[in-house]
Protein backbone atom coordinates (compact mmCIF):
# COMPACT_ATOMS: atom_id res chain seq x y z
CA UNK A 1 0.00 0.00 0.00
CA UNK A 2 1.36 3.65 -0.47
CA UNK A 3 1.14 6.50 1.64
CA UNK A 4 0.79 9.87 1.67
CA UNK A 5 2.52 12.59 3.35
CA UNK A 6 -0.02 15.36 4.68
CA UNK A 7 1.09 19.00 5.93
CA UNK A 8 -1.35 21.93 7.11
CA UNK A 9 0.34 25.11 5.67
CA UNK A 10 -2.83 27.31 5.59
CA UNK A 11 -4.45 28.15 8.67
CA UNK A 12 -8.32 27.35 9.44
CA UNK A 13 -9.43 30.73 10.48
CA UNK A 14 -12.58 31.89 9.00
CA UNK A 15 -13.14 28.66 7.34
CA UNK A 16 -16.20 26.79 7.45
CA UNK A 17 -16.94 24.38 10.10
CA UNK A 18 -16.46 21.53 7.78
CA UNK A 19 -13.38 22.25 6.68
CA UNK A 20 -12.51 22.36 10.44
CA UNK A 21 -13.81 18.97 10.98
CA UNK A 22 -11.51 17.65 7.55
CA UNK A 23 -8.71 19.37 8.98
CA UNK A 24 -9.05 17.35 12.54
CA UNK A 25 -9.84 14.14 10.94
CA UNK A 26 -6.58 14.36 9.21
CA UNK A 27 -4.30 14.53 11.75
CA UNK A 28 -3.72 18.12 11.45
CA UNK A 29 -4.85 21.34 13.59
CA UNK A 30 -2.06 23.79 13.44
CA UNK A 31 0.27 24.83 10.76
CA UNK A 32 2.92 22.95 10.10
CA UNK A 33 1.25 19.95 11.10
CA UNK A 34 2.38 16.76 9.06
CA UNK A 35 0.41 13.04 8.91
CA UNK A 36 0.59 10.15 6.57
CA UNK A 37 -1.83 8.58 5.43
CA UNK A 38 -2.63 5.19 3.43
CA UNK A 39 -3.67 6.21 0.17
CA UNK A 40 -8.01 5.20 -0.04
CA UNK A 41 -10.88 7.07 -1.50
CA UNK A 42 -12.25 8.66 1.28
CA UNK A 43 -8.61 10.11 2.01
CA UNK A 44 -8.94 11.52 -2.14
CA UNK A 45 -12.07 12.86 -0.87
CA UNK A 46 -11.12 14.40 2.08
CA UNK A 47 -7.99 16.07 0.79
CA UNK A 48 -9.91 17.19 -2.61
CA UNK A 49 -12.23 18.85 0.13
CA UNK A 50 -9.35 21.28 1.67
CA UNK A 51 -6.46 21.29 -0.86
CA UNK A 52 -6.52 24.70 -0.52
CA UNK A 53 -5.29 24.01 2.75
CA UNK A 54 -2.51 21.53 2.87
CA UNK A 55 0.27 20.02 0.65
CA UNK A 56 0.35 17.01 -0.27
CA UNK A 57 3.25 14.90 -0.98
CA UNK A 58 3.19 10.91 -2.18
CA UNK A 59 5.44 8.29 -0.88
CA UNK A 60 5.91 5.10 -1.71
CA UNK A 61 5.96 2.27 1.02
């Protein structure tokens, strides 16, 4: 299976509560933040919902 690298570098301030709640069930919270993650379509969805708040790297395991 591969992962994926996950790291918050936009801050959820003034963001709507759901992106909040993507944000948390990622791993993440404050900037800077990193989590992997096994690659799965929910995890597609949930990143496709806040890309404009994290980076996203793949990695190979």
């Amino acid at each position: 299976m591969s992962t994926v690298k996950v790291t918050q570098v936009r801050s959820t301030i003034g963001q709507s509560k759901a992106h909040h709640g993507t944000i948390r069930a990622l791993g993440l919270g404050k900037i800077g933040r990193t989590a992997e993650h096994t690659e799965c379509p929910e995890l597609a969805g949930q990143l496709r919902h806040v890309a404009h708040l994290v980076r996203v790297e793949g990695k190979d395991a």
